[in-house]
C-alpha atoms as a PDB file:
ATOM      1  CA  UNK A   1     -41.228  27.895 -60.142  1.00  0.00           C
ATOM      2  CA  UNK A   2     -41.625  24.144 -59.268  1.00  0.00           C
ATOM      3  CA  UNK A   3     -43.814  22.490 -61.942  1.00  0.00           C
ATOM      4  CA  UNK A   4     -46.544  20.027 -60.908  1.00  0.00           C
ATOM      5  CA  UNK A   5     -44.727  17.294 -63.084  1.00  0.00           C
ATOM      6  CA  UNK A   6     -41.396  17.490 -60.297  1.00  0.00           C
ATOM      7  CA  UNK A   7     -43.503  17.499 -57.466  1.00  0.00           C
ATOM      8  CA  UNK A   8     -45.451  14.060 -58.608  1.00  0.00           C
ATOM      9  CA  UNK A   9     -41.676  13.045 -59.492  1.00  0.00           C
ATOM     10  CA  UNK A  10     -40.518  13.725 -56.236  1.00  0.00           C
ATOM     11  CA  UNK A  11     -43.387  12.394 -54.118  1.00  0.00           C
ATOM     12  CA  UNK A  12     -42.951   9.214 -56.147  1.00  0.00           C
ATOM     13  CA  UNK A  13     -39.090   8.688 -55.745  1.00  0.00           C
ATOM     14  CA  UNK A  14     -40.242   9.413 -52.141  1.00  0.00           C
ATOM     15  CA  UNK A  15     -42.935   6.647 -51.419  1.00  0.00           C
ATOM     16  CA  UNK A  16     -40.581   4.185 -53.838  1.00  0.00           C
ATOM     17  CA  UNK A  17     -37.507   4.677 -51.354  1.00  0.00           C
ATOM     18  CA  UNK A  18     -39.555   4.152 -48.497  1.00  0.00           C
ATOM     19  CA  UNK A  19     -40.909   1.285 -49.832  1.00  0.00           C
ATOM     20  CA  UNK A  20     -37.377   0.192 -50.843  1.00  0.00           C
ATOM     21  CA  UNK A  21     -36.175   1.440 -47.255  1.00  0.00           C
ATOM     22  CA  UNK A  22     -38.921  -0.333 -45.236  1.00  0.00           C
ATOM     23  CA  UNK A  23     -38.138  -4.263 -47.190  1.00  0.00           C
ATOM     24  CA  UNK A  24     -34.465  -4.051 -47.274  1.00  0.00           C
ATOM     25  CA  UNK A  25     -35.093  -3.124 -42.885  1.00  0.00           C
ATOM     26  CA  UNK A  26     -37.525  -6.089 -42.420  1.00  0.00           C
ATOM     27  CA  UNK A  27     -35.667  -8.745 -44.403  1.00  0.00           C
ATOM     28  CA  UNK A  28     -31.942  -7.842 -42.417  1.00  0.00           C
ATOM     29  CA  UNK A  29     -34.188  -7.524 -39.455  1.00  0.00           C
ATOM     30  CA  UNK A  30     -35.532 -10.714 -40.010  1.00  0.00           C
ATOM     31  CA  UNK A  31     -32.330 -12.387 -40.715  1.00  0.00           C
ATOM     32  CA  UNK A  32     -30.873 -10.577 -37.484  1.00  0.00           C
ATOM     33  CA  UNK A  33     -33.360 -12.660 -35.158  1.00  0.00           C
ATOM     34  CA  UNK A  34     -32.635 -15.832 -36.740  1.00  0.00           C
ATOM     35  CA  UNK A  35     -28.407 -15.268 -35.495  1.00  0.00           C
ATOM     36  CA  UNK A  36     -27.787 -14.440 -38.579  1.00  0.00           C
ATOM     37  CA  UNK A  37     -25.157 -11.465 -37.770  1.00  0.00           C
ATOM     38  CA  UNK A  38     -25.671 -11.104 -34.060  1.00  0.00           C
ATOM     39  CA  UNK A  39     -26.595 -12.794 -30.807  1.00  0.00           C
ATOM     40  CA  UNK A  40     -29.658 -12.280 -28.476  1.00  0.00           C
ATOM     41  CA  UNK A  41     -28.949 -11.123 -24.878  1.00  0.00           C
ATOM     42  CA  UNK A  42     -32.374 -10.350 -23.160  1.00  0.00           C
ATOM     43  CA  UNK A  43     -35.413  -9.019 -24.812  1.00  0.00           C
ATOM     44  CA  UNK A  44     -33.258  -6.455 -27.066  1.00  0.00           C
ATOM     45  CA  UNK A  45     -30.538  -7.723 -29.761  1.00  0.00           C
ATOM     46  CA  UNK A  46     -27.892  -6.365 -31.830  1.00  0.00           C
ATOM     47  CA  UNK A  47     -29.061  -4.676 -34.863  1.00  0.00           C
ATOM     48  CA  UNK A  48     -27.343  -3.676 -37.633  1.00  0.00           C
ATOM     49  CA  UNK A  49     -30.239  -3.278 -39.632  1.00  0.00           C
ATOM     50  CA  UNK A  50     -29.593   0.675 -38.219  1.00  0.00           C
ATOM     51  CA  UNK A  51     -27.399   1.373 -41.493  1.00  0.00           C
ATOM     52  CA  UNK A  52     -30.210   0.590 -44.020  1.00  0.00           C
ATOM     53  CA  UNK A  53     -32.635   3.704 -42.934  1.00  0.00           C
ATOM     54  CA  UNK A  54     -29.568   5.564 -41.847  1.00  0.00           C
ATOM     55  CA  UNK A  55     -28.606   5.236 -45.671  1.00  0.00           C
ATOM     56  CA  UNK A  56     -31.810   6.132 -46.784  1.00  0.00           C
ATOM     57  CA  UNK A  57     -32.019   9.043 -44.666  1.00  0.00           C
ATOM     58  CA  UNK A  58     -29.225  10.796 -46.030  1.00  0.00           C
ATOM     59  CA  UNK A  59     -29.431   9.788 -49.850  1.00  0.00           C
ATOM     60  CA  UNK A  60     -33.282  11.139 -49.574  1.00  0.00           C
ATOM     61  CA  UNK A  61     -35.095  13.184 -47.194  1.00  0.00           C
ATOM     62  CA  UNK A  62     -35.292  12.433 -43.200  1.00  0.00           C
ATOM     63  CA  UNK A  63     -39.309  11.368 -44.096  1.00  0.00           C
ATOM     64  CA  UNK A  64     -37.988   8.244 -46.088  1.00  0.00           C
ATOM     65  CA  UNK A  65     -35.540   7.237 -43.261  1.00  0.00           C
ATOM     66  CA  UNK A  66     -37.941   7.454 -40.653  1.00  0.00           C
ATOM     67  CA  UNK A  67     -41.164   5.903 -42.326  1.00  0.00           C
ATOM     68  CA  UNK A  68     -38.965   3.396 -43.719  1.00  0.00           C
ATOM     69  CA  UNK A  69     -37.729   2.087 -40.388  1.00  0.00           C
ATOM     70  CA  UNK A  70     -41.146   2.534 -38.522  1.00  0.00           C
ATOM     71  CA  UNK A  71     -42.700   0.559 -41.178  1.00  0.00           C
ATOM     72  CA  UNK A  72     -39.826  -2.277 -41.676  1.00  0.00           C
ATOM     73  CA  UNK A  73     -39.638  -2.277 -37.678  1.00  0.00           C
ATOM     74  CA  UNK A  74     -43.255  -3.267 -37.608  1.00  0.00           C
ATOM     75  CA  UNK A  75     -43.041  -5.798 -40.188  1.00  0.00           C
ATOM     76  CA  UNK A  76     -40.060  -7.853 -38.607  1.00  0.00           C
ATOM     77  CA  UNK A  77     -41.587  -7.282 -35.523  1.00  0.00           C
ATOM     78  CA  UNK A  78     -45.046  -9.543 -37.007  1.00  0.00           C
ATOM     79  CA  UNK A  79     -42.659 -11.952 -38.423  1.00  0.00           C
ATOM     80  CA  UNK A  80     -40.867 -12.357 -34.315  1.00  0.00           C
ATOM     81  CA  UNK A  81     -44.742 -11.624 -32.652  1.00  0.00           C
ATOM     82  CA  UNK A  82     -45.974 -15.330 -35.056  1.00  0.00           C
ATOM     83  CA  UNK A  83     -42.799 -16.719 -34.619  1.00  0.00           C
ATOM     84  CA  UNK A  84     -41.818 -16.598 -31.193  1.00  0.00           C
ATOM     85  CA  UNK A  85     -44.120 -14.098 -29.423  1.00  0.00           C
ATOM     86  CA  UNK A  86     -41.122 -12.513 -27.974  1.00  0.00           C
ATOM     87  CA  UNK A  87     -43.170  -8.689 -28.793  1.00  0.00           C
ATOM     88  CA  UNK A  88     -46.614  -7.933 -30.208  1.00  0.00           C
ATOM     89  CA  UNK A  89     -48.309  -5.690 -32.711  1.00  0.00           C
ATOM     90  CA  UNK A  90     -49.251  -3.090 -29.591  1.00  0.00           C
ATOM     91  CA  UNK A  91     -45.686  -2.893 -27.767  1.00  0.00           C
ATOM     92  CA  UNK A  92     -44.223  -2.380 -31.693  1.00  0.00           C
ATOM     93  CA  UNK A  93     -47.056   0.565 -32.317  1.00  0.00           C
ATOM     94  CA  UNK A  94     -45.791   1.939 -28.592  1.00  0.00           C
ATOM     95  CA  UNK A  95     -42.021   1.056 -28.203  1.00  0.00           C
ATOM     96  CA  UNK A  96     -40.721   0.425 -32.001  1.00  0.00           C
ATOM     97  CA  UNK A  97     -42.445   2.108 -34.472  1.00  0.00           C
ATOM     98  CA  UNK A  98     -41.740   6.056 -33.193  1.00  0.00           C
ATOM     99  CA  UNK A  99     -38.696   4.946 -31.685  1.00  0.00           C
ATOM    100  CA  UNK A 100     -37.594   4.129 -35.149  1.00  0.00           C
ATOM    101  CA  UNK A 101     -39.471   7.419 -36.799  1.00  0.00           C
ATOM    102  CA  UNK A 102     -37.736   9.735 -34.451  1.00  0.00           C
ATOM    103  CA  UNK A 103     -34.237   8.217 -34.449  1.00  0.00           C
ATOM    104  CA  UNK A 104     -33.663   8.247 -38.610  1.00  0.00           C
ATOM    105  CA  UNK A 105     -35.732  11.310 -38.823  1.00  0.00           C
ATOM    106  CA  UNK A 106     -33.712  13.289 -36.430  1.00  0.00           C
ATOM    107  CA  UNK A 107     -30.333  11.474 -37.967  1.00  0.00           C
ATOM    108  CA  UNK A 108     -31.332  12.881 -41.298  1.00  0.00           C
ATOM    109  CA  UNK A 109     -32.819  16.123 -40.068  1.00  0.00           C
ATOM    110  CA  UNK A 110     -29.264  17.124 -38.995  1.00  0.00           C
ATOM    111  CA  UNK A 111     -27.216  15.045 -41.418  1.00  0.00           C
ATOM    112  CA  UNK A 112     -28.437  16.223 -44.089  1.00  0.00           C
ATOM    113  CA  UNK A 113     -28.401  20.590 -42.774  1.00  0.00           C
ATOM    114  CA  UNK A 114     -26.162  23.231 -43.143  1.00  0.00           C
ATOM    115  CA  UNK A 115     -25.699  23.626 -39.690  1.00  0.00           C
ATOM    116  CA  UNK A 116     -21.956  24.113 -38.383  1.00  0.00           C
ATOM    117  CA  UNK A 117     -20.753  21.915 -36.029  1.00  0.00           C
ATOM    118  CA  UNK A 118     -17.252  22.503 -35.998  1.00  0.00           C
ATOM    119  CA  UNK A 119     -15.255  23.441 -32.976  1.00  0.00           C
ATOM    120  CA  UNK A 120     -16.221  22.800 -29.243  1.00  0.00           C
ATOM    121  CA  UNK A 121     -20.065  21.711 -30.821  1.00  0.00           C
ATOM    122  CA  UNK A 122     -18.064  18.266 -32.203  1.00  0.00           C
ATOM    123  CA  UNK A 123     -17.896  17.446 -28.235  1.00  0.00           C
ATOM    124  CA  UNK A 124     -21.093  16.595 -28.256  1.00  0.00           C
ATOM    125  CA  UNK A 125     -21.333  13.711 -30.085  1.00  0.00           C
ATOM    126  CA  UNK A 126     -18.246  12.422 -27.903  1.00  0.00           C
ATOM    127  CA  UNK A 127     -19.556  12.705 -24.542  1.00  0.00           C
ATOM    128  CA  UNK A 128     -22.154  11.174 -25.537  1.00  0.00           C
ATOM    129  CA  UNK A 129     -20.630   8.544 -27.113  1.00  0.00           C
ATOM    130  CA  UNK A 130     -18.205   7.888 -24.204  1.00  0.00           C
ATOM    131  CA  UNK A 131     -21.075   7.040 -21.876  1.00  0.00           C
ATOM    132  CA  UNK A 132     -23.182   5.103 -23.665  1.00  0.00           C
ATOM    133  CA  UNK A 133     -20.069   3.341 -25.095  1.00  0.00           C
ATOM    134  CA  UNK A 134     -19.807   1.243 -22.092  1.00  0.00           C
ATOM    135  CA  UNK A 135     -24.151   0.703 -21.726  1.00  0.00           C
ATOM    136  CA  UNK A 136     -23.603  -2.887 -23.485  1.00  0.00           C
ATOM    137  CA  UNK A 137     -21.632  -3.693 -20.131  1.00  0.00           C
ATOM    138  CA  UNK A 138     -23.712  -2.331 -17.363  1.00  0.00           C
ATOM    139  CA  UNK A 139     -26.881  -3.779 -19.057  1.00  0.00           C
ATOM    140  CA  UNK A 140     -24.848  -7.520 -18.861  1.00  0.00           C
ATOM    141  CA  UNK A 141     -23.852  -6.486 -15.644  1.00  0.00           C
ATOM    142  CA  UNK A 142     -27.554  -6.019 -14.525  1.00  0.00           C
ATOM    143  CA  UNK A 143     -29.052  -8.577 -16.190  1.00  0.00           C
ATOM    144  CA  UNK A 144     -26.588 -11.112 -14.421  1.00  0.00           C
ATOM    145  CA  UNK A 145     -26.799  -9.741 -11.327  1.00  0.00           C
ATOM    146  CA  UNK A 146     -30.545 -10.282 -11.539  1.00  0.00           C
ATOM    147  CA  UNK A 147     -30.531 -13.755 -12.487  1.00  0.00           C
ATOM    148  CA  UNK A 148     -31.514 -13.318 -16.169  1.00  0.00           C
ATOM    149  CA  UNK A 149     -28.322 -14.548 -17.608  1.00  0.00           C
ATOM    150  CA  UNK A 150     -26.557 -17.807 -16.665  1.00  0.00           C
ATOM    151  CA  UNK A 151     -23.484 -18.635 -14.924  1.00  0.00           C
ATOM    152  CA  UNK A 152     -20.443 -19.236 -17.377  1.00  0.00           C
ATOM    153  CA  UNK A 153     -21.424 -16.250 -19.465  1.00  0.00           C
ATOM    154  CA  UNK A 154     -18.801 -13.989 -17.766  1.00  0.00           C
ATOM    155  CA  UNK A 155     -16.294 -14.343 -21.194  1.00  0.00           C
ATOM    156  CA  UNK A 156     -19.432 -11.669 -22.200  1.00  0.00           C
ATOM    157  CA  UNK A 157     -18.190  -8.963 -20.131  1.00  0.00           C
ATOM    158  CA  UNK A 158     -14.898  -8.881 -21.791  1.00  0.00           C
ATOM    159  CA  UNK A 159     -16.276  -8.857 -25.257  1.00  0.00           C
ATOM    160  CA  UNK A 160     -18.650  -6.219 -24.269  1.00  0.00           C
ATOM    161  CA  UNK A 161     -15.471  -4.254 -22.912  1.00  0.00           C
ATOM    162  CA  UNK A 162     -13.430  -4.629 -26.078  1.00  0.00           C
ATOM    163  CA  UNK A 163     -16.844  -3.671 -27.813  1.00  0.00           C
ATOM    164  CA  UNK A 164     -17.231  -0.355 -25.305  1.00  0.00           C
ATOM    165  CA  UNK A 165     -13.438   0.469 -26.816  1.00  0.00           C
ATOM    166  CA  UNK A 166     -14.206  -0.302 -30.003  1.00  0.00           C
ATOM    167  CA  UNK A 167     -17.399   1.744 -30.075  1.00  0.00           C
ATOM    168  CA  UNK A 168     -15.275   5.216 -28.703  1.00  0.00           C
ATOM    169  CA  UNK A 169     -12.408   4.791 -30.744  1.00  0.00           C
ATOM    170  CA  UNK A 170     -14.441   5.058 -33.892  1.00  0.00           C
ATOM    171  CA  UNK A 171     -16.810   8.069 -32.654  1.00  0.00           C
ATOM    172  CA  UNK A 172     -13.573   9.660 -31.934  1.00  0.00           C
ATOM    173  CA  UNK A 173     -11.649   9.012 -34.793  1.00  0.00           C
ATOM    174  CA  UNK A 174     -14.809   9.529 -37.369  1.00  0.00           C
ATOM    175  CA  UNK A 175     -14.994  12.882 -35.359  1.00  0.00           C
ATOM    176  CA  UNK A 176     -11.554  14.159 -36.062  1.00  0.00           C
ATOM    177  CA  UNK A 177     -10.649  12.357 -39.739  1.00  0.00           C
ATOM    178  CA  UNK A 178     -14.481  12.537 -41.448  1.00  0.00           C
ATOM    179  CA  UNK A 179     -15.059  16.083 -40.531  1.00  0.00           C
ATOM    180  CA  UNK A 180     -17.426  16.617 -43.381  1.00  0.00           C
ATOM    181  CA  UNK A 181     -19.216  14.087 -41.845  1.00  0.00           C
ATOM    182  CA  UNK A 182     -19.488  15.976 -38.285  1.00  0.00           C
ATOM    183  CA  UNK A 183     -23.849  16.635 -38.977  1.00  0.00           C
ATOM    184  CA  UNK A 184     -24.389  13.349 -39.943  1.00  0.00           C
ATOM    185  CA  UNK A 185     -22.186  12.041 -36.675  1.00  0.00           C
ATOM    186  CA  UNK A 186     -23.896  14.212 -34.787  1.00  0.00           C
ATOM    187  CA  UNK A 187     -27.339  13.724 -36.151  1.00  0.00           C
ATOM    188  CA  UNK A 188     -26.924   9.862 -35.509  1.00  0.00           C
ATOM    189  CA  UNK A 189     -25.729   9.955 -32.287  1.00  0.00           C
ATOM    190  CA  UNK A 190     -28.577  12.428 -30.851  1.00  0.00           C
ATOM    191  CA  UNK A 191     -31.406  10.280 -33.240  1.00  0.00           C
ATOM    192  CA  UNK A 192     -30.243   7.309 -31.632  1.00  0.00           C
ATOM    193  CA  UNK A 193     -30.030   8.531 -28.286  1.00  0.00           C
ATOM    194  CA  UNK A 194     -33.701   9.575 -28.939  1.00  0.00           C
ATOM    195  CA  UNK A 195     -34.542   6.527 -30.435  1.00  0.00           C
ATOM    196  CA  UNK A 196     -33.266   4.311 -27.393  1.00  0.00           C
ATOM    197  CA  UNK A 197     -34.639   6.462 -24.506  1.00  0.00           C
ATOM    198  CA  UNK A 198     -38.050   5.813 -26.354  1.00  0.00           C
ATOM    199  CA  UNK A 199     -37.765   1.964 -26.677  1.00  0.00           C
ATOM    200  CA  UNK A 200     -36.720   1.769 -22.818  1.00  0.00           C
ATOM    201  CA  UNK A 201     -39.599   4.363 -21.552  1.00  0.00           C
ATOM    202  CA  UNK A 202     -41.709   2.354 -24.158  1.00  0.00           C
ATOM    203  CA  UNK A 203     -41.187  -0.988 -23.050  1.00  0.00           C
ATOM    204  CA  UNK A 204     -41.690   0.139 -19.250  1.00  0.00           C
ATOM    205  CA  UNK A 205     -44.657   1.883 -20.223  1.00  0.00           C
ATOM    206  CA  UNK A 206     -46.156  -1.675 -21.778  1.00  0.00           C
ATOM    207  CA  UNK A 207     -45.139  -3.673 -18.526  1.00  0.00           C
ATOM    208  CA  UNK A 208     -47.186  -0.988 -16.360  1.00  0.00           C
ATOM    209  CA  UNK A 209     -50.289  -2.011 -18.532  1.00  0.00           C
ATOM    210  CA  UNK A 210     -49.968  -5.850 -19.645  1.00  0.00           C
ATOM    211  CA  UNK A 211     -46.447  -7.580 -18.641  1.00  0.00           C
ATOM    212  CA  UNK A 212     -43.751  -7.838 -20.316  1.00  0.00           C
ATOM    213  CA  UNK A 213     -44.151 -10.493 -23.446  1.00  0.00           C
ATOM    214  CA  UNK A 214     -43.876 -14.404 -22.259  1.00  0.00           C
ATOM    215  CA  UNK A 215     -42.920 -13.457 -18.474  1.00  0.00           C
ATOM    216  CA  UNK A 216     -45.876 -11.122 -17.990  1.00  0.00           C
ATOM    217  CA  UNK A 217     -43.517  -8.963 -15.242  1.00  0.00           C
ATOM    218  CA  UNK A 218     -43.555  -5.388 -14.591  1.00  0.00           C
ATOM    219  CA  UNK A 219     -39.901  -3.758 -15.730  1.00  0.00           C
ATOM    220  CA  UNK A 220     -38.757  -1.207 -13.414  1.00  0.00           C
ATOM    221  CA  UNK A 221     -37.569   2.385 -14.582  1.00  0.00           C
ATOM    222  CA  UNK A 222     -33.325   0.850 -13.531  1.00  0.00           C
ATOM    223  CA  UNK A 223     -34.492  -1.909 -16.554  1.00  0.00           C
ATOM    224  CA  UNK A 224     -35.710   0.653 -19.063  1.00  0.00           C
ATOM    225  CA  UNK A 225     -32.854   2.585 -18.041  1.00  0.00           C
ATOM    226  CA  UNK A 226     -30.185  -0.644 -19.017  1.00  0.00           C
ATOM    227  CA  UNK A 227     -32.525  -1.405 -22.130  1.00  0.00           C
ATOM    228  CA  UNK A 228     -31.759   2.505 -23.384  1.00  0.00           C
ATOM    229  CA  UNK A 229     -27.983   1.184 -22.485  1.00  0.00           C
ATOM    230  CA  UNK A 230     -27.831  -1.268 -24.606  1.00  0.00           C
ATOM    231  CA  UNK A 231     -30.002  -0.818 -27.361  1.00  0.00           C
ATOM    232  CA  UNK A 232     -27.913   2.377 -27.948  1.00  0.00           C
ATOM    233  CA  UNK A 233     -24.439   0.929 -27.392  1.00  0.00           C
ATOM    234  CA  UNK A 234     -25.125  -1.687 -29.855  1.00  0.00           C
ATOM    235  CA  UNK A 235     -26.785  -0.190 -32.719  1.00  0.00           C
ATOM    236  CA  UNK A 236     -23.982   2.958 -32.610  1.00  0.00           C
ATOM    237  CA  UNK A 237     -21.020   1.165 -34.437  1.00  0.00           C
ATOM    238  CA  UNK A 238     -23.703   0.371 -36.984  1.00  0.00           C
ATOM    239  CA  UNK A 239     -24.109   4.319 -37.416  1.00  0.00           C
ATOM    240  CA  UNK A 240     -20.423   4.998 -37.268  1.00  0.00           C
ATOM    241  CA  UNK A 241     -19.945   2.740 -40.235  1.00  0.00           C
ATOM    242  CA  UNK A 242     -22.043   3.940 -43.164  1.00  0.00           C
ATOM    243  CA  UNK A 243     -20.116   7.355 -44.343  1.00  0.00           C
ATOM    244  CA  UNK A 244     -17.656   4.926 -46.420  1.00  0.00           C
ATOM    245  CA  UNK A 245     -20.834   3.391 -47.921  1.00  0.00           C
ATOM    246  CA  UNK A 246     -21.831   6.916 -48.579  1.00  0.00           C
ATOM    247  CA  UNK A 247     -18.992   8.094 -50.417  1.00  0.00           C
ATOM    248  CA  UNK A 248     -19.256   4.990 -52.989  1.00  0.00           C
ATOM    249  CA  UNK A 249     -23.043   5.373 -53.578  1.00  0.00           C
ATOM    250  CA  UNK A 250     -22.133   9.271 -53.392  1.00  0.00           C
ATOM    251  CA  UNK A 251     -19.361   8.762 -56.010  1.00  0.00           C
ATOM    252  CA  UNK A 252     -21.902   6.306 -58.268  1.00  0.00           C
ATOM    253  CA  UNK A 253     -24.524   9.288 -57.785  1.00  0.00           C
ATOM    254  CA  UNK A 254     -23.341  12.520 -57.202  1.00  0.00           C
ATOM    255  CA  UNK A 255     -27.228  13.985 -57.287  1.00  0.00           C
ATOM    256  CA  UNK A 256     -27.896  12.332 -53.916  1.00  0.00           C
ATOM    257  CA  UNK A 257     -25.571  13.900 -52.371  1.00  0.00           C
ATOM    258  CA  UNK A 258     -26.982  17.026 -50.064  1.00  0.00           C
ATOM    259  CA  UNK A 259     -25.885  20.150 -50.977  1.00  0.00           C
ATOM    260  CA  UNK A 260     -24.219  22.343 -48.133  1.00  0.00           C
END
């Protein structure tokens, strides 16, 4: 029998990791729009501000990963709405917040089960990451054939092809060497597949209503389509990254670590 004393224990570990989980995402966020790690191409950006919920989401409960990122989305997403006005409070609440939610809940959902993905099920993950690999490129491609991006910005292509490489040569190899890492491979790649379809269907959605922030266009369903490109191609090596941070906050504290 669970005594009421655990529960309030548990339910306060939970709202202090989210709380935790939430800063931590704002301040990288933050520091990611300012260049801090990454570049800006377009309305999207690199983020590797993916790992800290995807962290959270494993050492805790799927709840704490997701409310942690919809809450720390929102925040840095004030912070770039006063600074810039590059989004806004409403396309955060529509695009960002349950984009976030879903991806890190669904990443710890099936991270952290019991369910067996061994055998022909660890091709999922790989397909998957084989096609949206290569999104970073066609998105560029796109956006330059459009006239977003400048001329002399072709050098971008060939990063964005060594990064396509890059990207499929980890999923593969985390796939076949970290094998008792397949759920939480698995659970990233189809939370952050979720997660980008929703900020690309979001953002469209907002255009249909009110513009697009500073050009005040209407995207089309081939941009939302490029945005879910890139926003997953970019944020996936940031996934693929974080079992070796595991296994040292694992081997610090072996009680966080879910029980199979």
């Amino acid at each position: 029998m669970v005594s009421q004393k655990s529960v309030q224990t548990s339910a306060a570990r939970r709202v202090v990791a989210t709380g935790l989980c939430a800063a931590l995402y704002t301040v990288v966020g933050i520091a990611t729009f300012l260049g801090v790690f990454t570049p800006v191409v377009g309305v999207v950006r690199f983020w590797p501000s993916v790992f800290v919920p995807a962290i959270f989401s494993m050492l805790f409960d799927p709840l704490t990963g997701g409310m942690g990122a919809a809450i720390g989305i929102f925040l840095s997403d004030l912070y770039v709405f006063y600074a810039t006005g590059q989004t806004n409070p409403l396309l955060s609440v529509i695009a960002g917040v349950p984009s976030n939610f879903l991806g890190f809940y669904i990443l710890g959902r099936i991270g952290r089960s019991k369910v067996n993905w061994n055998g022909l099920k660890t091709t999922i993950p790989l397909i998957l990451l084989a096609v949206a690999a290569f999104g970073p490129l066609l998105y560029f491609e796109y956006m330059f054939s459009i006239g977003m991006i400048e001329n002399g910005m072709g050098w971008v292509s060939t990063v964005l092809l060594v990064l396509g490489i890059v990207i499929f040569t980890l999923g593969f190899t985390a796939g076949r060497i970290r094998k008792n890492y397949l759920n939480y491979y698995v659970g990233g790649t189809l939370g952050l597949l979720t997660g980008a379809a929703w900020i690309g269907l979001g953002i469209w959605f907002y255009s249909q209503l009110f513009g697009l922030p500073l050009t005040g266009v209407k995207a089309d369903l081939a941009l939302a389509f490029y945005f879910f490109l890139w926003v997953f191609g970019t944020e996936i090596p940031f996934i693929l990254v974080v079992p070796p941070v595991l296994d040292l906050i694992y081997r610090a504290y072996p009680f966080l670590k879910p029980i199979k």
